[in-house]
ModelCIF file with pLDDT and N, C-alpha, C, O atoms, coordinates in Angstrom:
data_MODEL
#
_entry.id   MODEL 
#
_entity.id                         1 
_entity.type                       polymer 
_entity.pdbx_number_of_molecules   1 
#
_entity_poly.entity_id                      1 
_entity_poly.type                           'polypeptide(L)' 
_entity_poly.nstd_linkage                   no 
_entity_poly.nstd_monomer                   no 
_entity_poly.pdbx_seq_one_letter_code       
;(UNK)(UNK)(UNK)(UNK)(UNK)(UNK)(UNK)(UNK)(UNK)(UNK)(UNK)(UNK)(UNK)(UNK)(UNK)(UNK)
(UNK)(UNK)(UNK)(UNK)(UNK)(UNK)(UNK)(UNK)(UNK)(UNK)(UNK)(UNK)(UNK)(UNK)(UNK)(UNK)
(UNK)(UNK)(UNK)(UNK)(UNK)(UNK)(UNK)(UNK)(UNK)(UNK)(UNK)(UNK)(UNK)
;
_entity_poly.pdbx_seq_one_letter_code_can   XXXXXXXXXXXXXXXXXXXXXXXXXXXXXXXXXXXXXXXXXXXXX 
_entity_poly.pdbx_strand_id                 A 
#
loop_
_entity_poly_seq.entity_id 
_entity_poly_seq.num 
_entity_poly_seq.mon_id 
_entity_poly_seq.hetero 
1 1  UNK n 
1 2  UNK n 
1 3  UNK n 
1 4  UNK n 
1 5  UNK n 
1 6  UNK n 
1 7  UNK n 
1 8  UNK n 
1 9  UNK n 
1 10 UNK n 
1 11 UNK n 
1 12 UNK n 
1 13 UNK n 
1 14 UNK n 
1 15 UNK n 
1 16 UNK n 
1 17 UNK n 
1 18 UNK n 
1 19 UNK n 
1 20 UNK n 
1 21 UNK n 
1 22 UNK n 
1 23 UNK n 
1 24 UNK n 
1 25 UNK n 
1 26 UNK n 
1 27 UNK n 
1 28 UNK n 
1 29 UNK n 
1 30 UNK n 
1 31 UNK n 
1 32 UNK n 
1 33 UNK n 
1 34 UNK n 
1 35 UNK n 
1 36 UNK n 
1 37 UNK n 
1 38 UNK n 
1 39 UNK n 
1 40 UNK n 
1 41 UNK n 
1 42 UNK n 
1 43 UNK n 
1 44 UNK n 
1 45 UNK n 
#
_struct_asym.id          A 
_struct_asym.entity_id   1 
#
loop_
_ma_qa_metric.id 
_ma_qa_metric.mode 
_ma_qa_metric.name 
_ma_qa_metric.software_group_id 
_ma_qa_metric.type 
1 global pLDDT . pLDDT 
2 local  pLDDT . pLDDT 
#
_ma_qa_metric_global.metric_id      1 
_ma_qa_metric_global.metric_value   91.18 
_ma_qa_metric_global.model_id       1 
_ma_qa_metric_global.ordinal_id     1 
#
loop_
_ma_qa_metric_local.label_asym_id 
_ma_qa_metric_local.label_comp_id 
_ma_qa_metric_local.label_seq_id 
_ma_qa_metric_local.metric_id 
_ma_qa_metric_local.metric_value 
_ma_qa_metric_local.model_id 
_ma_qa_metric_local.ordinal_id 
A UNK 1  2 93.00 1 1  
A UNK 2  2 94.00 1 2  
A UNK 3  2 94.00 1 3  
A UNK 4  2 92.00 1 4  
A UNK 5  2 93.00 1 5  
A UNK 6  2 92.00 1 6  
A UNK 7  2 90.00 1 7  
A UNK 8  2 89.00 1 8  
A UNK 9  2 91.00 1 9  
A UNK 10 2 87.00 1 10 
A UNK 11 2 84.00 1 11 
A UNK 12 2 80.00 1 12 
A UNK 13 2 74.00 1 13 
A UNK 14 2 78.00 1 14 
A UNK 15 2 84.00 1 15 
A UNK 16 2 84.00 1 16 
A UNK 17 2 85.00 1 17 
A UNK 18 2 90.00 1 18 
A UNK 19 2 92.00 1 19 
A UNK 20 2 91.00 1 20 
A UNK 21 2 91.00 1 21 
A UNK 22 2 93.00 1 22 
A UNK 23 2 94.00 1 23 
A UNK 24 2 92.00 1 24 
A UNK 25 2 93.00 1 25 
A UNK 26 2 92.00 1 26 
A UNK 27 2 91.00 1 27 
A UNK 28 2 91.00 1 28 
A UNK 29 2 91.00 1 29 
A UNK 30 2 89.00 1 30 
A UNK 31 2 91.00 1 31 
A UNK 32 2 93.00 1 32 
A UNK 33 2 92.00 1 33 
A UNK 34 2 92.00 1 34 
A UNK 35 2 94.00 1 35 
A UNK 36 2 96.00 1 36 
A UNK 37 2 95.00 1 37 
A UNK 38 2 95.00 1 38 
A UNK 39 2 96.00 1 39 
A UNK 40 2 97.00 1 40 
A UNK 41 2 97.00 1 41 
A UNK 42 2 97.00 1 42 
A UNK 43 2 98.00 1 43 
A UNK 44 2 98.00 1 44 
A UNK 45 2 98.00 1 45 
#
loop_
_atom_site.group_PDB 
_atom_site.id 
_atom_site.type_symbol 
_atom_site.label_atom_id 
_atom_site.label_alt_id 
_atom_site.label_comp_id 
_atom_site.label_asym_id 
_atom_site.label_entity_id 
_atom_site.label_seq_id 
_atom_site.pdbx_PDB_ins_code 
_atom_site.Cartn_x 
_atom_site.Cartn_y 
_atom_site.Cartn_z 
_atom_site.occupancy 
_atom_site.B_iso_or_equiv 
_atom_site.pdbx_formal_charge 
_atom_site.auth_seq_id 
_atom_site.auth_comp_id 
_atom_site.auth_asym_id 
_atom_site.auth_atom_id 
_atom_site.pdbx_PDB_model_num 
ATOM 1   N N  . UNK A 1 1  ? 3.831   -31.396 -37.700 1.00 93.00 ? 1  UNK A N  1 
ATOM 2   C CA . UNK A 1 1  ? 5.003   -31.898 -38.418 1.00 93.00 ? 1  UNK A CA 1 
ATOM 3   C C  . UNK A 1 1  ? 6.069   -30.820 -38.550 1.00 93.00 ? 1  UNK A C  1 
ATOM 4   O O  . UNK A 1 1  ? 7.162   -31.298 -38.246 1.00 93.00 ? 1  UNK A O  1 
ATOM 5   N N  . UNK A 1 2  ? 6.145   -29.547 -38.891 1.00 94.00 ? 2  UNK A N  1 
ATOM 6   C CA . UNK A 1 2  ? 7.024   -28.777 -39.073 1.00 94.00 ? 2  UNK A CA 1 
ATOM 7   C C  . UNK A 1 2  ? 7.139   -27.879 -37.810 1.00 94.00 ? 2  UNK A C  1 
ATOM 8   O O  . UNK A 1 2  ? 7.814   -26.863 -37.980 1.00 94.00 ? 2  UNK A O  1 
ATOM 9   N N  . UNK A 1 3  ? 6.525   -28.092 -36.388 1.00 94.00 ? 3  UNK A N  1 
ATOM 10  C CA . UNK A 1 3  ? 7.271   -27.807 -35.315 1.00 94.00 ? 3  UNK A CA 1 
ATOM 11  C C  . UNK A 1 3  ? 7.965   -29.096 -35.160 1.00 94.00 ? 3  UNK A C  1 
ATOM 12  O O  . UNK A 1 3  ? 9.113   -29.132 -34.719 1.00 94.00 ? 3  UNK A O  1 
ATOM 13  N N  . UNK A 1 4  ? 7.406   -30.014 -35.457 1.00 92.00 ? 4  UNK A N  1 
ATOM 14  C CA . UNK A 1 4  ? 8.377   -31.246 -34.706 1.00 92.00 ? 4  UNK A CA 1 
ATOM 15  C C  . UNK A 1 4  ? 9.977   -31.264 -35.476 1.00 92.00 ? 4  UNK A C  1 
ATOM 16  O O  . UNK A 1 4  ? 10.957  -31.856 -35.022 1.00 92.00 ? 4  UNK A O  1 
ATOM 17  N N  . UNK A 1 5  ? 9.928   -30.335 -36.931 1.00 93.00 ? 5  UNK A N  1 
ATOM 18  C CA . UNK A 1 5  ? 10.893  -30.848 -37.794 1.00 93.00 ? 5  UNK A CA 1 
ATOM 19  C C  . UNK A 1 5  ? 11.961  -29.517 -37.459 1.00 93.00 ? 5  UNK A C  1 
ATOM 20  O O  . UNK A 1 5  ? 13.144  -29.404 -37.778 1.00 93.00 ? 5  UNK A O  1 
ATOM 21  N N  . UNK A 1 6  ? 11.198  -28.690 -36.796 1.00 92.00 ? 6  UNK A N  1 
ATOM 22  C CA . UNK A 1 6  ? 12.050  -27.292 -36.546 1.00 92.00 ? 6  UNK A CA 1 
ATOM 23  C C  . UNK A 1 6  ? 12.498  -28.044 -35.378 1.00 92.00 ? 6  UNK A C  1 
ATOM 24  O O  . UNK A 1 6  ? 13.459  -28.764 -35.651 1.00 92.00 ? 6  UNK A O  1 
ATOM 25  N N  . UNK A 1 7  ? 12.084  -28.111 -34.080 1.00 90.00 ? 7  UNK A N  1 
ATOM 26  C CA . UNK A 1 7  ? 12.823  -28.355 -33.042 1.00 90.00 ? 7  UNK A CA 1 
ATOM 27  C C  . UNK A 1 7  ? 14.260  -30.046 -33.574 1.00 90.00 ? 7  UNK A C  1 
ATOM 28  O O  . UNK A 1 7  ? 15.270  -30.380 -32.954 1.00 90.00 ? 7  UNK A O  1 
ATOM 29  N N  . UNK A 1 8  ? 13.835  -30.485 -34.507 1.00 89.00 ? 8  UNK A N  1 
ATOM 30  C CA . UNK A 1 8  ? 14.724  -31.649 -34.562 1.00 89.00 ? 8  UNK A CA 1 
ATOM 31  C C  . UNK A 1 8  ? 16.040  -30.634 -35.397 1.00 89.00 ? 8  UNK A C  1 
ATOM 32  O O  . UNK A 1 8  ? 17.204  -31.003 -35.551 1.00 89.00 ? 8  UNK A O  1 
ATOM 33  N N  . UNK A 1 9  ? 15.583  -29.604 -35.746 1.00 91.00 ? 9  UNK A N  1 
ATOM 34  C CA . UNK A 1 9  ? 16.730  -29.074 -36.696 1.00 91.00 ? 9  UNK A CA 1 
ATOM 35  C C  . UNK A 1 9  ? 17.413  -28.333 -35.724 1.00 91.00 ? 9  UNK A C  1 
ATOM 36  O O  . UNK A 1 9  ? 18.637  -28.426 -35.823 1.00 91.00 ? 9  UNK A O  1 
ATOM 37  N N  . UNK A 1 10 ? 16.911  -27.470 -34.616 1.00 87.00 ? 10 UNK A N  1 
ATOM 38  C CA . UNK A 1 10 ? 17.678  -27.042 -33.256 1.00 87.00 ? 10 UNK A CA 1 
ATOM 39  C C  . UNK A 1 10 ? 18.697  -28.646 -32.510 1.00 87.00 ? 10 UNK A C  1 
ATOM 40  O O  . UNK A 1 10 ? 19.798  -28.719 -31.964 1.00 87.00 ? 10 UNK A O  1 
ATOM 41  N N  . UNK A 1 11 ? 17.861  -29.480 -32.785 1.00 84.00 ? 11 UNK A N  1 
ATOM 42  C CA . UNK A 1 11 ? 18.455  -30.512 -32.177 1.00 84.00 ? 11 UNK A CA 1 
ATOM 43  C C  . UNK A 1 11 ? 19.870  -31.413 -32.929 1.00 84.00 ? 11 UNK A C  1 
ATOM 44  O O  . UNK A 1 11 ? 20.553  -32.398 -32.649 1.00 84.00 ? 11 UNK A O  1 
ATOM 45  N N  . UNK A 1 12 ? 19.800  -30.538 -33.865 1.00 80.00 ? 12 UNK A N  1 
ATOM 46  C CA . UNK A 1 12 ? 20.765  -31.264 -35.179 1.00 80.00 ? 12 UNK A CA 1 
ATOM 47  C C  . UNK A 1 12 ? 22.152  -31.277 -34.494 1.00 80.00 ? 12 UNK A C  1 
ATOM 48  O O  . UNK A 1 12 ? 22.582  -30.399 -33.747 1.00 80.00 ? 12 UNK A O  1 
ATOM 49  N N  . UNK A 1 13 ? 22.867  -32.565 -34.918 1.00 74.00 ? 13 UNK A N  1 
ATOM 50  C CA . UNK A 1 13 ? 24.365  -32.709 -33.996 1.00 74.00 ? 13 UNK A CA 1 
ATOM 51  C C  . UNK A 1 13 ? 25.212  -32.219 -35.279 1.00 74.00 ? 13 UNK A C  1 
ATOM 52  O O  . UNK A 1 13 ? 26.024  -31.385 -34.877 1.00 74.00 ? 13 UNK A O  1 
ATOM 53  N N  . UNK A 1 14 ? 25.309  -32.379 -36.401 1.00 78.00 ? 14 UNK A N  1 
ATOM 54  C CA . UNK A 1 14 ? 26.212  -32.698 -37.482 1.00 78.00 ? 14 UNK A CA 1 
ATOM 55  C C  . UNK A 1 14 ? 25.459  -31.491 -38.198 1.00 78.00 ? 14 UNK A C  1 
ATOM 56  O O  . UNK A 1 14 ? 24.366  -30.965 -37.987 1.00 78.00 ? 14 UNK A O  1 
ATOM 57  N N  . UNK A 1 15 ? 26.934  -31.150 -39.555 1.00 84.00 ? 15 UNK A N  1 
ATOM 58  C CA . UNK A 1 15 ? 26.048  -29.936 -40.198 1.00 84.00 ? 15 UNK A CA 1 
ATOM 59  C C  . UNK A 1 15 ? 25.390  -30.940 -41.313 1.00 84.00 ? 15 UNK A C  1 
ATOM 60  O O  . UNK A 1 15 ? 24.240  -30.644 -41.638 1.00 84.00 ? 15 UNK A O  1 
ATOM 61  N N  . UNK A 1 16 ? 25.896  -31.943 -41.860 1.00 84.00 ? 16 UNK A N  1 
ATOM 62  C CA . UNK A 1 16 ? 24.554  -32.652 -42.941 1.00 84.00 ? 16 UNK A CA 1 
ATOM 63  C C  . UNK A 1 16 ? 23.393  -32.816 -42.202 1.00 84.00 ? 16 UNK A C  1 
ATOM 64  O O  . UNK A 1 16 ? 22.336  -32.658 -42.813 1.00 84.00 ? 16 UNK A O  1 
ATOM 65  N N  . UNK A 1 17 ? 23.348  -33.133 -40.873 1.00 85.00 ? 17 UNK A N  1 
ATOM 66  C CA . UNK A 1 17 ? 22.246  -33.243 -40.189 1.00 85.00 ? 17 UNK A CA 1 
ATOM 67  C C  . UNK A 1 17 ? 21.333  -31.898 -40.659 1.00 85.00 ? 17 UNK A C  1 
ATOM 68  O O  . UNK A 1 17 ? 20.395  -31.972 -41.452 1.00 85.00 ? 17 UNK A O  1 
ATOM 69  N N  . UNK A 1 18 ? 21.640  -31.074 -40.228 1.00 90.00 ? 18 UNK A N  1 
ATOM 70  C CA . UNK A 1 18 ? 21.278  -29.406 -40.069 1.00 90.00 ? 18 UNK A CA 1 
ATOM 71  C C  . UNK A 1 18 ? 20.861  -29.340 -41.326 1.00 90.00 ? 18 UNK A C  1 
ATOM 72  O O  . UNK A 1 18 ? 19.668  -29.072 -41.475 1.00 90.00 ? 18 UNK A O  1 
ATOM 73  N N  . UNK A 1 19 ? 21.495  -29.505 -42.248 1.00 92.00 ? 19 UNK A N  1 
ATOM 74  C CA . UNK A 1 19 ? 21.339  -29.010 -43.861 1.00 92.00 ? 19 UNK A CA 1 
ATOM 75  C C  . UNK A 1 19 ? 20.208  -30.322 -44.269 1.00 92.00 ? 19 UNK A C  1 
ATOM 76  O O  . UNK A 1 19 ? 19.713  -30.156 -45.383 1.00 92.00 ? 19 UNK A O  1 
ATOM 77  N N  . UNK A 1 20 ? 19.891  -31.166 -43.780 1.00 91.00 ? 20 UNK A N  1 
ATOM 78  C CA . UNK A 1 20 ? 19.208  -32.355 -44.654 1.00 91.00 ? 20 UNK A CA 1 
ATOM 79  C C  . UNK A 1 20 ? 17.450  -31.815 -43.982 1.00 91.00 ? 20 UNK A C  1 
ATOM 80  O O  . UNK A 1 20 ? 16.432  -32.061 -44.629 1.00 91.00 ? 20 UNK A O  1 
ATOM 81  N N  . UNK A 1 21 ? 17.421  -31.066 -42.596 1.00 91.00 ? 21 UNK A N  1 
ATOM 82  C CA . UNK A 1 21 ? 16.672  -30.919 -42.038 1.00 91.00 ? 21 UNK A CA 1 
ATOM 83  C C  . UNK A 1 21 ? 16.110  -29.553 -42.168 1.00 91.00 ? 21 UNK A C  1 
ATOM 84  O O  . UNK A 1 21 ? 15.008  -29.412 -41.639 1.00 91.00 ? 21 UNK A O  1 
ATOM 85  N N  . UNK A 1 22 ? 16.651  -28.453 -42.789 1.00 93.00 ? 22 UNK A N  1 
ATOM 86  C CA . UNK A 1 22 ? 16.581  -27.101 -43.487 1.00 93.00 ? 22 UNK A CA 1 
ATOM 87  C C  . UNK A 1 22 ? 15.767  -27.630 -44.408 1.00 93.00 ? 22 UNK A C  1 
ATOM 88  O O  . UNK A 1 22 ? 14.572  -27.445 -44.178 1.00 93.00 ? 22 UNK A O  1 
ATOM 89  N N  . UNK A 1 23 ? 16.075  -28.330 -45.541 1.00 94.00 ? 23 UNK A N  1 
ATOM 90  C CA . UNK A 1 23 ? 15.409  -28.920 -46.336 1.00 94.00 ? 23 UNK A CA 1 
ATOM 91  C C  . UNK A 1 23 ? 14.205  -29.321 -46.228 1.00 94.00 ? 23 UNK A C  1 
ATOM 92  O O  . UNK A 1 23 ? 13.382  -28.905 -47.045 1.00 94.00 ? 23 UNK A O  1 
ATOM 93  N N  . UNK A 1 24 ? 13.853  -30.129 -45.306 1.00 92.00 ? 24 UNK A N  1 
ATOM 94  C CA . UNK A 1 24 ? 13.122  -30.886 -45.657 1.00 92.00 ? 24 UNK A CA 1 
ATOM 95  C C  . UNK A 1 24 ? 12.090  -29.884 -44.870 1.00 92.00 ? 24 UNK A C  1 
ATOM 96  O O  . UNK A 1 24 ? 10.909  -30.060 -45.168 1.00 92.00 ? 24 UNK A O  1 
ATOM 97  N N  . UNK A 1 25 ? 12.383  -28.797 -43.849 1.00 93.00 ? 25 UNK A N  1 
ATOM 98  C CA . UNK A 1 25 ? 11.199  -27.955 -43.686 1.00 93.00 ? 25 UNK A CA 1 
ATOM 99  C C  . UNK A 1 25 ? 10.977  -26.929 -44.751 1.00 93.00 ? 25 UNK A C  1 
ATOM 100 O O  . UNK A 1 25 ? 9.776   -26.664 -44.708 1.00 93.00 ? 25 UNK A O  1 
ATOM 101 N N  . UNK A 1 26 ? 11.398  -26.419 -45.428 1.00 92.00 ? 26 UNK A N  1 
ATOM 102 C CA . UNK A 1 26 ? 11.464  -26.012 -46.589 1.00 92.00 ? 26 UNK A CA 1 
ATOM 103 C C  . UNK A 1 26 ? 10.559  -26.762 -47.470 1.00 92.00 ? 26 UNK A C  1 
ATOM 104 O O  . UNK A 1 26 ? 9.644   -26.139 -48.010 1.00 92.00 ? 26 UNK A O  1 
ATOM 105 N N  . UNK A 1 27 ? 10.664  -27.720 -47.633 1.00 91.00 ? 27 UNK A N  1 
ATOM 106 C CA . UNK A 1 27 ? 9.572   -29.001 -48.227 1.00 91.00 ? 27 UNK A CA 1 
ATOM 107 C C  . UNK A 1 27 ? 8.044   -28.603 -47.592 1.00 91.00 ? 27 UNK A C  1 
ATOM 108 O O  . UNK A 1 27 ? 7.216   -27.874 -48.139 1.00 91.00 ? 27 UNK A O  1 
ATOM 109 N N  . UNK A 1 28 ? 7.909   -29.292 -46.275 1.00 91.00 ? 28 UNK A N  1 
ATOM 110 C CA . UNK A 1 28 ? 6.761   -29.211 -45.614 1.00 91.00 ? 28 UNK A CA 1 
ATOM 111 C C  . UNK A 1 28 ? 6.041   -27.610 -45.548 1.00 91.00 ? 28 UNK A C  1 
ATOM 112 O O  . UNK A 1 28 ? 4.831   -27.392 -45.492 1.00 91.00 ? 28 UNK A O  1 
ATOM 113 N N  . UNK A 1 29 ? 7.308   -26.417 -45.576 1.00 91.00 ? 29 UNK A N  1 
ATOM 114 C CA . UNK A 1 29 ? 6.366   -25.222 -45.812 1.00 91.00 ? 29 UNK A CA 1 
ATOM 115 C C  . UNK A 1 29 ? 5.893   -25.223 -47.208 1.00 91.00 ? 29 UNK A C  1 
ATOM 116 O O  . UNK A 1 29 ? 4.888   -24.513 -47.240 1.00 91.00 ? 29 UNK A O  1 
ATOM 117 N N  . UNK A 1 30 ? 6.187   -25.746 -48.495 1.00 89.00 ? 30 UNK A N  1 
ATOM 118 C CA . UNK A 1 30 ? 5.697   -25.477 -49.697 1.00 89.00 ? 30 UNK A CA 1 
ATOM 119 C C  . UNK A 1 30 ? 4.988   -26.409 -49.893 1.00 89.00 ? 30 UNK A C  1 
ATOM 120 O O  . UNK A 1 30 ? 4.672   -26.437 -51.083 1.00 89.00 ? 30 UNK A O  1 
ATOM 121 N N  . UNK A 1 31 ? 4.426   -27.464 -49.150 1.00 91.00 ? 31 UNK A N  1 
ATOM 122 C CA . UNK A 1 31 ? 3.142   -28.812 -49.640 1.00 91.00 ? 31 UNK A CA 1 
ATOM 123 C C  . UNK A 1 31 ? 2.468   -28.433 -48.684 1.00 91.00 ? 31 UNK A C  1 
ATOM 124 O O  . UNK A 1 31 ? 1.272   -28.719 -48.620 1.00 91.00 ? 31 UNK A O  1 
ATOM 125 N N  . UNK A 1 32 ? 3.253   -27.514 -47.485 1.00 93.00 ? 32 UNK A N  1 
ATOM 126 C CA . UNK A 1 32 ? 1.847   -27.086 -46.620 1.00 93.00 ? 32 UNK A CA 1 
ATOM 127 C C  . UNK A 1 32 ? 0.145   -25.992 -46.980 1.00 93.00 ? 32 UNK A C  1 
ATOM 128 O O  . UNK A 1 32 ? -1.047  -26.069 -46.680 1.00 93.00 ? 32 UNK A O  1 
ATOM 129 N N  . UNK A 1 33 ? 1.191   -24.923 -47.901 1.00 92.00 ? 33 UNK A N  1 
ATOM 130 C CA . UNK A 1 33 ? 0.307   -24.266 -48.680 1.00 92.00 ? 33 UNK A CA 1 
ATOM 131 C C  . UNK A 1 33 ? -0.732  -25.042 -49.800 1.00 92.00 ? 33 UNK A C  1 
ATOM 132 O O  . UNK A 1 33 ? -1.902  -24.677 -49.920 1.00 92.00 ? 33 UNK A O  1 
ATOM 133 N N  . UNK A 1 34 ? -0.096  -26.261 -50.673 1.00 92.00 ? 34 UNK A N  1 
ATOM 134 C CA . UNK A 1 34 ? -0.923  -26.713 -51.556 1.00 92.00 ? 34 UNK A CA 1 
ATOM 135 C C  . UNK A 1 34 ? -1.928  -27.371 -50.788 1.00 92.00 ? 34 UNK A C  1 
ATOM 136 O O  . UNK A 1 34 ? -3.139  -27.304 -50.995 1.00 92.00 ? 34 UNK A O  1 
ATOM 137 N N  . UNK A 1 35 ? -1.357  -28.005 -49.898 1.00 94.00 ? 35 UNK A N  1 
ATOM 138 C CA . UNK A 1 35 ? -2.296  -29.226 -48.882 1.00 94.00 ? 35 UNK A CA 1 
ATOM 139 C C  . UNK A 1 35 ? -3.678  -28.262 -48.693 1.00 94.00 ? 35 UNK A C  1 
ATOM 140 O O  . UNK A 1 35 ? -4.746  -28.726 -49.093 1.00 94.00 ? 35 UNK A O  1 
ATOM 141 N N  . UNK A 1 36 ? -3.640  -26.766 -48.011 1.00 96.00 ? 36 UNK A N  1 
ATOM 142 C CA . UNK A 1 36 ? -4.477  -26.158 -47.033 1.00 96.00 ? 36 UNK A CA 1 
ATOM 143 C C  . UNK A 1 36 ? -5.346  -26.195 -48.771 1.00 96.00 ? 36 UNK A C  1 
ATOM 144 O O  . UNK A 1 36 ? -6.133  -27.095 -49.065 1.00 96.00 ? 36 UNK A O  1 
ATOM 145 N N  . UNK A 1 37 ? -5.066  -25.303 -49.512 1.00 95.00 ? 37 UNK A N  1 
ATOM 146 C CA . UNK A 1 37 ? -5.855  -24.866 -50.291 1.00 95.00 ? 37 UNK A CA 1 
ATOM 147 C C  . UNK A 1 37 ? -6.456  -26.062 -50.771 1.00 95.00 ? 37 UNK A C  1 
ATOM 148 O O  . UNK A 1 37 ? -7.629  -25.948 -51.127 1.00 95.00 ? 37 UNK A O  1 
ATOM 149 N N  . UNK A 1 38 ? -5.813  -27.427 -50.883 1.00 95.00 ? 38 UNK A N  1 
ATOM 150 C CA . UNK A 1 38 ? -6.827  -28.662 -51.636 1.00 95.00 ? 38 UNK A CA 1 
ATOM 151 C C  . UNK A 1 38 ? -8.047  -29.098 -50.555 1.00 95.00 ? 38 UNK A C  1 
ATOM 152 O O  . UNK A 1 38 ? -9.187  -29.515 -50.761 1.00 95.00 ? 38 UNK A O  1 
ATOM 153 N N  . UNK A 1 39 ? -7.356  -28.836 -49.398 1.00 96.00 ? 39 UNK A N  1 
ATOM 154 C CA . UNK A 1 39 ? -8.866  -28.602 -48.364 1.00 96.00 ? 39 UNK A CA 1 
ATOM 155 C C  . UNK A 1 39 ? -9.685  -27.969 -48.292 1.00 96.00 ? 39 UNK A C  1 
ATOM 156 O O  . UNK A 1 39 ? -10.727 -28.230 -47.692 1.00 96.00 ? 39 UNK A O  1 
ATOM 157 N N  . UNK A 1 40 ? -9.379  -26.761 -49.006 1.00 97.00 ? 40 UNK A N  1 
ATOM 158 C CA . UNK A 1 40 ? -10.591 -25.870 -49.234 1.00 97.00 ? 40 UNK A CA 1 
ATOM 159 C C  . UNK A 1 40 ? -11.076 -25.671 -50.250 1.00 97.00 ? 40 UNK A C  1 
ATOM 160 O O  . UNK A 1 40 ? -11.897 -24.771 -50.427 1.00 97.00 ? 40 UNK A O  1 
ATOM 161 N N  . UNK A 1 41 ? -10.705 -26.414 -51.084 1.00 97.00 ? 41 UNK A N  1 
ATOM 162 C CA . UNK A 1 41 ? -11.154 -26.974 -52.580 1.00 97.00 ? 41 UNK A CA 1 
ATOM 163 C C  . UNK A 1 41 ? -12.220 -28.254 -52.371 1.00 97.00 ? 41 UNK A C  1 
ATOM 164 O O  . UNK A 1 41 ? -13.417 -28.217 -52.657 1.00 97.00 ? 41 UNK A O  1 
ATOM 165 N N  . UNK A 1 42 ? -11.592 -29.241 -51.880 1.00 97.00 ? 42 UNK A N  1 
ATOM 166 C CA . UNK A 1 42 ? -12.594 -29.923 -51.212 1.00 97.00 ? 42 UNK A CA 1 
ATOM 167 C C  . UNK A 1 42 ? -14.017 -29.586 -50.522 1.00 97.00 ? 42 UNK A C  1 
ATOM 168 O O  . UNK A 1 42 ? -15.019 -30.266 -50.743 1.00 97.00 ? 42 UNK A O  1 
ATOM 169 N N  . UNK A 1 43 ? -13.997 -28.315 -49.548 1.00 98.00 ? 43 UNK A N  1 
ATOM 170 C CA . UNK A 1 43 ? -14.998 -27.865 -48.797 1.00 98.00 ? 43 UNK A CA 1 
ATOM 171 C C  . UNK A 1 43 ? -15.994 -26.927 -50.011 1.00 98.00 ? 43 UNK A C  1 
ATOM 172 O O  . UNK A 1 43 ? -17.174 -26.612 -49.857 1.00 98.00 ? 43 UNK A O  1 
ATOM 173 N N  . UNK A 1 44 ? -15.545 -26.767 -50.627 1.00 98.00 ? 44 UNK A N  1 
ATOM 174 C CA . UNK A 1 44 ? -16.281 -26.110 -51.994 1.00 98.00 ? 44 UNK A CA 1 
ATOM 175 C C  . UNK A 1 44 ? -17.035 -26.828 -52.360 1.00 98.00 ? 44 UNK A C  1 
ATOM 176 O O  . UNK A 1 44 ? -18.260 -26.797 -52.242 1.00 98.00 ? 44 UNK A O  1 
ATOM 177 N N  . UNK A 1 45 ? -15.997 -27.987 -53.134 1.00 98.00 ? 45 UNK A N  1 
ATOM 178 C CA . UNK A 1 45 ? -17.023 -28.927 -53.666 1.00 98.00 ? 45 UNK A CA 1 
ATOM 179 C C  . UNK A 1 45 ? -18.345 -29.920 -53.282 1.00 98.00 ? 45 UNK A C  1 
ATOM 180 O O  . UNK A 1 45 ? -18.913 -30.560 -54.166 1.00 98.00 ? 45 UNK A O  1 
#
C-alpha cells in the first residue's frame, strides 16, 4: 500500500493532488507502526 501510494504521489498531476497524497502516506506510515506491533501482540498471545 504505501509503495503503491508513493509512486501515485510521483504520479500526482495537480498540487491538491500531491498534497492530499503526502498525507495520506503520512497516514499509512503512522498505522503502519501500530498495525506491525498489534501483530506481534497477537503472536504473544
Amino acid at each position: 500500500t504505501l509503495k503503491i501510494d508513493k509512486r501515485k504521489l510521483q504520479n500526482a498531476a495537480s498540487t491538491s493532488t500531491v498534497s492530499t497524497w503526502e498525507k495520506t502516506i503520512k497516514n499509512d506510515e503512522q498505522q503502519l507502526g501500530a498495525a506491525l506491533n498489534n501483530q506481534y501482540q497477537a503472536v504473544l498471545q
